[in-house]
Protein backbone atom coordinates (compact mmCIF):
# COMPACT_ATOMS: atom_id res chain seq x y z
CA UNK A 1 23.50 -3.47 -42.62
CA UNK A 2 23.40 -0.36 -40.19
CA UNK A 3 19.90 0.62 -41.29
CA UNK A 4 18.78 -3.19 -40.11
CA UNK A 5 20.57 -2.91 -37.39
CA UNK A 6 18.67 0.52 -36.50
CA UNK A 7 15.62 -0.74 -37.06
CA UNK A 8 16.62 -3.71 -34.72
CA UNK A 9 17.50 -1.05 -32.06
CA UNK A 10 14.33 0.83 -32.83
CA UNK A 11 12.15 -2.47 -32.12
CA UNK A 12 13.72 -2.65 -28.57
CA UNK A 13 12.03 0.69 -27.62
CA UNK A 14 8.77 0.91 -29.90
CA UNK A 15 6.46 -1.14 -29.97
CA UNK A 16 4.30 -3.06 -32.61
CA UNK A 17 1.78 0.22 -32.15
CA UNK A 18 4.82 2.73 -32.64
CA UNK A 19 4.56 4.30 -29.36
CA UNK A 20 6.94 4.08 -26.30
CA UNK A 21 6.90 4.26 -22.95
CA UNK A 22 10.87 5.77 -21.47
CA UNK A 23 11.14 6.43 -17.95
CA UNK A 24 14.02 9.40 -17.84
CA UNK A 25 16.22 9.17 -15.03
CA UNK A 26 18.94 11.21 -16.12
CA UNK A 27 19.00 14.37 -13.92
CA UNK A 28 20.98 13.47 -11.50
CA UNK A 29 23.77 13.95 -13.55
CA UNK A 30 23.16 17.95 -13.15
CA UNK A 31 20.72 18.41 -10.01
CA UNK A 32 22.75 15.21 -7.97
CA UNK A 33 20.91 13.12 -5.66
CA UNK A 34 17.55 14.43 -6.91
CA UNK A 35 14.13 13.07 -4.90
CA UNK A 36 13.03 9.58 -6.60
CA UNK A 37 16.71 9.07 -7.92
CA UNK A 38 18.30 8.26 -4.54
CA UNK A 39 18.29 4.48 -4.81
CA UNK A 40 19.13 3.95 -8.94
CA UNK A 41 18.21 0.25 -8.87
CA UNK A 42 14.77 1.06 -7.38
CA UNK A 43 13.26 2.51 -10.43
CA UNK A 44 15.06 0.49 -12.92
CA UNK A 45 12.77 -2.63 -11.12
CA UNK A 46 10.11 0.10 -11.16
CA UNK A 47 10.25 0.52 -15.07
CA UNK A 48 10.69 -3.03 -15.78
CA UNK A 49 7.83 -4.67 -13.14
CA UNK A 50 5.74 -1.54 -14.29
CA UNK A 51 5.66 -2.35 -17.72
CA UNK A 52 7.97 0.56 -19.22
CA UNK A 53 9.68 -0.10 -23.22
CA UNK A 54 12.96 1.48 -22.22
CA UNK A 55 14.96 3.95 -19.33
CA UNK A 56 16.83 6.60 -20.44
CA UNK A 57 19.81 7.32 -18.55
CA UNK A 58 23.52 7.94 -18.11
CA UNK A 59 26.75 6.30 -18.38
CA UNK A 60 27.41 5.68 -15.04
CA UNK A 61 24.23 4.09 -14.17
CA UNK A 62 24.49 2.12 -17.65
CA UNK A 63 27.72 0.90 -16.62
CA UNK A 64 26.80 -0.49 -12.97
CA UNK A 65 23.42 -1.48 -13.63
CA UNK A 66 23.81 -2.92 -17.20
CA UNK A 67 23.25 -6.96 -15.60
CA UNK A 68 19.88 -5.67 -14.18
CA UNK A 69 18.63 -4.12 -17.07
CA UNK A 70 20.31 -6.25 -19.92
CA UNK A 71 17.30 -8.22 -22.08
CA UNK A 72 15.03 -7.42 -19.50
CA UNK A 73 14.35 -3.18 -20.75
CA UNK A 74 15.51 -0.73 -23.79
CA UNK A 75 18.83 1.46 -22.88
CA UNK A 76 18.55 4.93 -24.12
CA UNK A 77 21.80 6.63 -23.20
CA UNK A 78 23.03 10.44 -22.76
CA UNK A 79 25.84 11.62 -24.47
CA UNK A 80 26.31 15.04 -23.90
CA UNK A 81 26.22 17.81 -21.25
CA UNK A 82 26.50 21.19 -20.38
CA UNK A 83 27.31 21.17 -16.52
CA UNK A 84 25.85 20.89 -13.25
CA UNK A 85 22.93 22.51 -11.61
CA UNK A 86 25.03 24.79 -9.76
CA UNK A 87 26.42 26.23 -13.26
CA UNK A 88 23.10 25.95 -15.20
CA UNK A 89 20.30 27.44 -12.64
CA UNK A 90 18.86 29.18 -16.43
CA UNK A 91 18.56 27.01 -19.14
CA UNK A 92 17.79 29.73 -21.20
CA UNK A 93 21.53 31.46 -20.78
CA UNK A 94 23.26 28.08 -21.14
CA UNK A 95 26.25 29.42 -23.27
CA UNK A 96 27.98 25.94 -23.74
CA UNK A 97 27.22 22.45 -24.27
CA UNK A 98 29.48 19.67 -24.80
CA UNK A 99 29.35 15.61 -26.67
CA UNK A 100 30.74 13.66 -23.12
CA UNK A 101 30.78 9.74 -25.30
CA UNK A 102 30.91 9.29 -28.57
CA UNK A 103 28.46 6.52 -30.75
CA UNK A 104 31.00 3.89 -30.02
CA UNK A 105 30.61 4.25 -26.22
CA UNK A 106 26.86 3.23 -26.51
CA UNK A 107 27.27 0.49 -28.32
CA UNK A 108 30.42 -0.74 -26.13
CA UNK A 109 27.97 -0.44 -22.66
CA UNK A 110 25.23 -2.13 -24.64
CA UNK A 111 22.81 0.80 -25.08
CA UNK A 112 19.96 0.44 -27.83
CA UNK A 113 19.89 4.18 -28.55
CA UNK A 114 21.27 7.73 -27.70
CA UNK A 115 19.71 11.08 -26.96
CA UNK A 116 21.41 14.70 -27.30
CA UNK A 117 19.54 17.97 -26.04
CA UNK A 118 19.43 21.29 -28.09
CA UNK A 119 18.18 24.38 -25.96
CA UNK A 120 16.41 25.99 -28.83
CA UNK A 121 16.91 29.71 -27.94
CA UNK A 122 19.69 29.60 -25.36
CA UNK A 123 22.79 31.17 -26.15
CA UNK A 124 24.71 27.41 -26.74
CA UNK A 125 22.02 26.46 -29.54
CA UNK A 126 24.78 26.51 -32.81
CA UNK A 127 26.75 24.64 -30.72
CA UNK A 128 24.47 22.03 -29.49
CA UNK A 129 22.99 21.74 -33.34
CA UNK A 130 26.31 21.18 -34.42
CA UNK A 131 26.45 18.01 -31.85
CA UNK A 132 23.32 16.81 -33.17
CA UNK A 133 24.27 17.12 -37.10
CA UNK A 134 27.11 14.77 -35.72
CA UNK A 135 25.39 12.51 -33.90
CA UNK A 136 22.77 11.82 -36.80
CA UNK A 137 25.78 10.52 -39.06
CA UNK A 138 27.72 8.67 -36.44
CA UNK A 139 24.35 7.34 -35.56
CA UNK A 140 23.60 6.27 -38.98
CA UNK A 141 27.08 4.20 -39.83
CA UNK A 142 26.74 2.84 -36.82
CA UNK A 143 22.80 1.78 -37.06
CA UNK A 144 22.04 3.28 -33.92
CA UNK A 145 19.06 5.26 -33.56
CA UNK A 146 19.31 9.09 -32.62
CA UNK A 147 16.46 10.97 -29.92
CA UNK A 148 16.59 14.65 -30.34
CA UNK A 149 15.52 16.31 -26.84
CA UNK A 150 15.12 19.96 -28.28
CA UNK A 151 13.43 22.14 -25.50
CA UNK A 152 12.45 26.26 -26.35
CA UNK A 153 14.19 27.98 -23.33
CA UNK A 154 14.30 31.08 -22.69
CA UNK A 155 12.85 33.87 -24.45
CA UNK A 156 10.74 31.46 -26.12
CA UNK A 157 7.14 30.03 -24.39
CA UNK A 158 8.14 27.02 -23.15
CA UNK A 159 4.48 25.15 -25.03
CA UNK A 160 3.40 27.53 -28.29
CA UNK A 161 2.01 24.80 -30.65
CA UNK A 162 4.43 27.14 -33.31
CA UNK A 163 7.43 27.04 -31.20
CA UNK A 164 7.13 23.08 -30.36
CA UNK A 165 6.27 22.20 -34.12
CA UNK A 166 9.10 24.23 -35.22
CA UNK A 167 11.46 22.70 -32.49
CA UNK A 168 10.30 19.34 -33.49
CA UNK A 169 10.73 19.47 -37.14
CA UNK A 170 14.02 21.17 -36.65
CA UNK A 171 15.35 18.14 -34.82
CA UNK A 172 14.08 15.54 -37.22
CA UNK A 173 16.03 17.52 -40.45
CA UNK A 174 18.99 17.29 -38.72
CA UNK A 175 18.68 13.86 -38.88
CA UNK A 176 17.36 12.47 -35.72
CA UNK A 177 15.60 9.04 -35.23
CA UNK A 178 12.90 10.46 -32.50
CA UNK A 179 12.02 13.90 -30.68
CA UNK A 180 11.74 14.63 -27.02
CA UNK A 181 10.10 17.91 -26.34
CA UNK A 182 7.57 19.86 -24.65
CA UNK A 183 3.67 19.05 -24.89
CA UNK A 184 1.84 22.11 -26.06
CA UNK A 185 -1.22 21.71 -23.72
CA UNK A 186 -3.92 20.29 -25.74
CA UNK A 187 -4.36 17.13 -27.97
CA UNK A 188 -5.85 19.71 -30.85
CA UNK A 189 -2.61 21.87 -30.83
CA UNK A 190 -0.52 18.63 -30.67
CA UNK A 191 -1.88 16.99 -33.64
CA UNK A 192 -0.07 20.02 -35.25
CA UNK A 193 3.41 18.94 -34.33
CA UNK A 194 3.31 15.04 -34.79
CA UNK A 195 1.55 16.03 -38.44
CA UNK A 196 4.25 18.30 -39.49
CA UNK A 197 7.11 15.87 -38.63
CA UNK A 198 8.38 12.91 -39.72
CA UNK A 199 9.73 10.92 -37.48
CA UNK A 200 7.57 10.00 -33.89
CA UNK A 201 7.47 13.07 -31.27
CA UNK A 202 7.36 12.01 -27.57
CA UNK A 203 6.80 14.50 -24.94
CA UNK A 204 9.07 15.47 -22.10
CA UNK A 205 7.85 15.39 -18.36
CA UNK A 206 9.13 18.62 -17.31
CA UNK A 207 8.60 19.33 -12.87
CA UNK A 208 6.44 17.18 -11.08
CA UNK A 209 2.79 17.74 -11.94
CA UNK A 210 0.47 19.16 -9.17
CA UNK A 211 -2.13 15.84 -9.41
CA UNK A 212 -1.85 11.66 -11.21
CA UNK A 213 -5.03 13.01 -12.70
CA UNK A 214 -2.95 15.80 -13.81
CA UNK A 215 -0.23 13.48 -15.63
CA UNK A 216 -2.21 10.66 -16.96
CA UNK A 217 -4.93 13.66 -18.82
CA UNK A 218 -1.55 15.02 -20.60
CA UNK A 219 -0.28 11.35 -21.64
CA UNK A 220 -4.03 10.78 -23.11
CA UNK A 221 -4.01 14.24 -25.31
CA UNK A 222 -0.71 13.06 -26.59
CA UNK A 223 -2.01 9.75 -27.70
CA UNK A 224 -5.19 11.57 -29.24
CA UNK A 225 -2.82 13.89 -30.88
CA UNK A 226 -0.84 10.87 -32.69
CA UNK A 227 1.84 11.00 -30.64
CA UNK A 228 4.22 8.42 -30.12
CA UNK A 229 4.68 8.48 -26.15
CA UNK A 230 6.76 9.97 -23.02
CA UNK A 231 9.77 10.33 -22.43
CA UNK A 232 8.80 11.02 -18.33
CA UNK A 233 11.06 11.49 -15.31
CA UNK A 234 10.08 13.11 -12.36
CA UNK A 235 6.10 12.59 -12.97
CA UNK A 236 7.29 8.51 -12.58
CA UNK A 237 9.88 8.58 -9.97
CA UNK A 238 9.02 11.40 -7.68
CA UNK A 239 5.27 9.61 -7.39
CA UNK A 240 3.92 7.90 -4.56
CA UNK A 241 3.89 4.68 -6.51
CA UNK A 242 6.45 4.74 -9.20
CA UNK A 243 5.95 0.84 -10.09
CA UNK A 244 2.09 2.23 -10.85
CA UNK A 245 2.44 4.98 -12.15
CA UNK A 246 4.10 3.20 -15.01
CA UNK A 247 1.77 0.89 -15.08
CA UNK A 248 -1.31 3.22 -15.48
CA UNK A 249 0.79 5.15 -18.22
CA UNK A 250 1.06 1.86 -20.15
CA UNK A 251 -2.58 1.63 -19.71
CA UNK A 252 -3.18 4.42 -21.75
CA UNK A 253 0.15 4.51 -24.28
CA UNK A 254 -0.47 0.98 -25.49
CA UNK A 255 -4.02 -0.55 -24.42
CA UNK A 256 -5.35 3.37 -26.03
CA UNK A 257 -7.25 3.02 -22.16
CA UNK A 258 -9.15 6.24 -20.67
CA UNK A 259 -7.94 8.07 -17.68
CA UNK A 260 -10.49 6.67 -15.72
CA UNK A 261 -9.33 3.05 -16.14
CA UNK A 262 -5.64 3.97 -15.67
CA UNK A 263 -6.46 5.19 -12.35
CA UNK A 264 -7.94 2.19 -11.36
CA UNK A 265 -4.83 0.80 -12.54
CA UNK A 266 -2.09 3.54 -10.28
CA UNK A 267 -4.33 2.70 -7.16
CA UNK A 268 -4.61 -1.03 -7.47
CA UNK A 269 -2.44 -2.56 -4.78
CA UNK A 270 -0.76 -5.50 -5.78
């Protein structure tokens, strides 16, 4: 019964091509009022009019924003935490990180899936491997499916093709459901890490990217690579036109669509 319910859960984010498209808006709960986040409900309509599978995001916003997302977008909700960005200005020295719900919490607010982060390389790594080890059997009995967001910090490059395959693999053996992590910079080197795990690897937005040319040429080498989507924040809500932005990424995640033609697709006006 809990793996149908799973796959249920699963079927609200994925689609029938096994990709996703997640807008993260989750940072505020360590960097505060963060540009693009000001106004919550803004890119929640965004992410829905745009065309987005799911938002991933926190349990305050779950909680007072649940009636405008309910039936209408996938919840993917944070459970854990390691403190604010006035504690954690270097990721890569994080020495703790903490569960803040529990599996039961998710399901209570109505969330289709959770995510947990490991800083692979920061001093808090045990400890944040332990959470996900956890999380991956809570998950389970409770059919609720598990993202791993496991991130090289640190002393480690932020996009070796080693490093991210590694990361990646590590996160689906501890028994998660998905992977959030970094894109190694090429569709070639990519292929690597979606072929040595498995379980679907999405890539994480990181800062703001300089150009839209910029963002939608990474989201094609990840579909070229075989892999499974974006998990992407601040490239969506800290553009000039978030509601497009999502639009042209669908454009290329699930319509397989060149960069040219999602272009077309950020710039039409509506």
């Amino acid at each position: 019964m809990a793996r149908a319910g799973k796959e249920l859960r699963l079927a609200r984010i994925f689609q029938g091509d096994g990709r996703a498209l997640i807008v993260a808006m989750d940072h505020a709960y360590i960097f505060g009022p963060i540009k693009g986040l000001e106004k919550p409900e803004r890119i929640i309509e965004d992410a829905i009019e745009g065309g987005a599978d799911a938002i991933l995001t926190t349990y305050g916003v779950v909680e007072r924003y649940y009636e405008l997302m309910k039936g209408r977008i996938g919840i993917v909700l944070r459970l854990d935490g390691g403190g604010s960005k006035y504690s954690l200005e270097d990721f890569g020295r994080a020495e703790r990180w903490s569960l803040l719900y529990e599996v039961e919490d998710a399901i209570r607010l109505g969330a289709d899936a959770v995510v947990t982060t490991i800083l692979l390389g920061a001093p808090c790594e045990a400890e944040a491997l332990k959470i996900l080890a956890k999380l991956a059997a809570e998950c389970e009995s409770w059919g609720v499916p598990l993202a791993a967001e496991i991130i090289p910090v640190g002393r480690l490059p932020a996009s070796d093709p080693e490093v991210i395959a590694s990361a990646a693999r590590i996160g689906a053996e501890y028994g998660a459901d998905m992977i959030k992590t970094n894109y190694t910079g090429a569709a070639e080197t990519f292929r690597k890490v979606v072929e040595t795990c498995p379980i679907p690897v999405l890539i994480a937005g990181g800062p703001r990217m300089e150009t839209d040319v910029q963002v939608l040429e990474t989201v094609k080498g990840v579909v070229e690579a075989g892999g499974a989507g974006v998990f992407f924040g601040r490239n969506v809500f800290q553009s000039e036109d978030p509601r497009g932005m999502v639009r042209a990424l669908r454009k290329i995640i699930h319509e397989n669509s060149s960069v040219e033609e999602a272009l077309m697709e950020l710039r039409r006006k509506d």
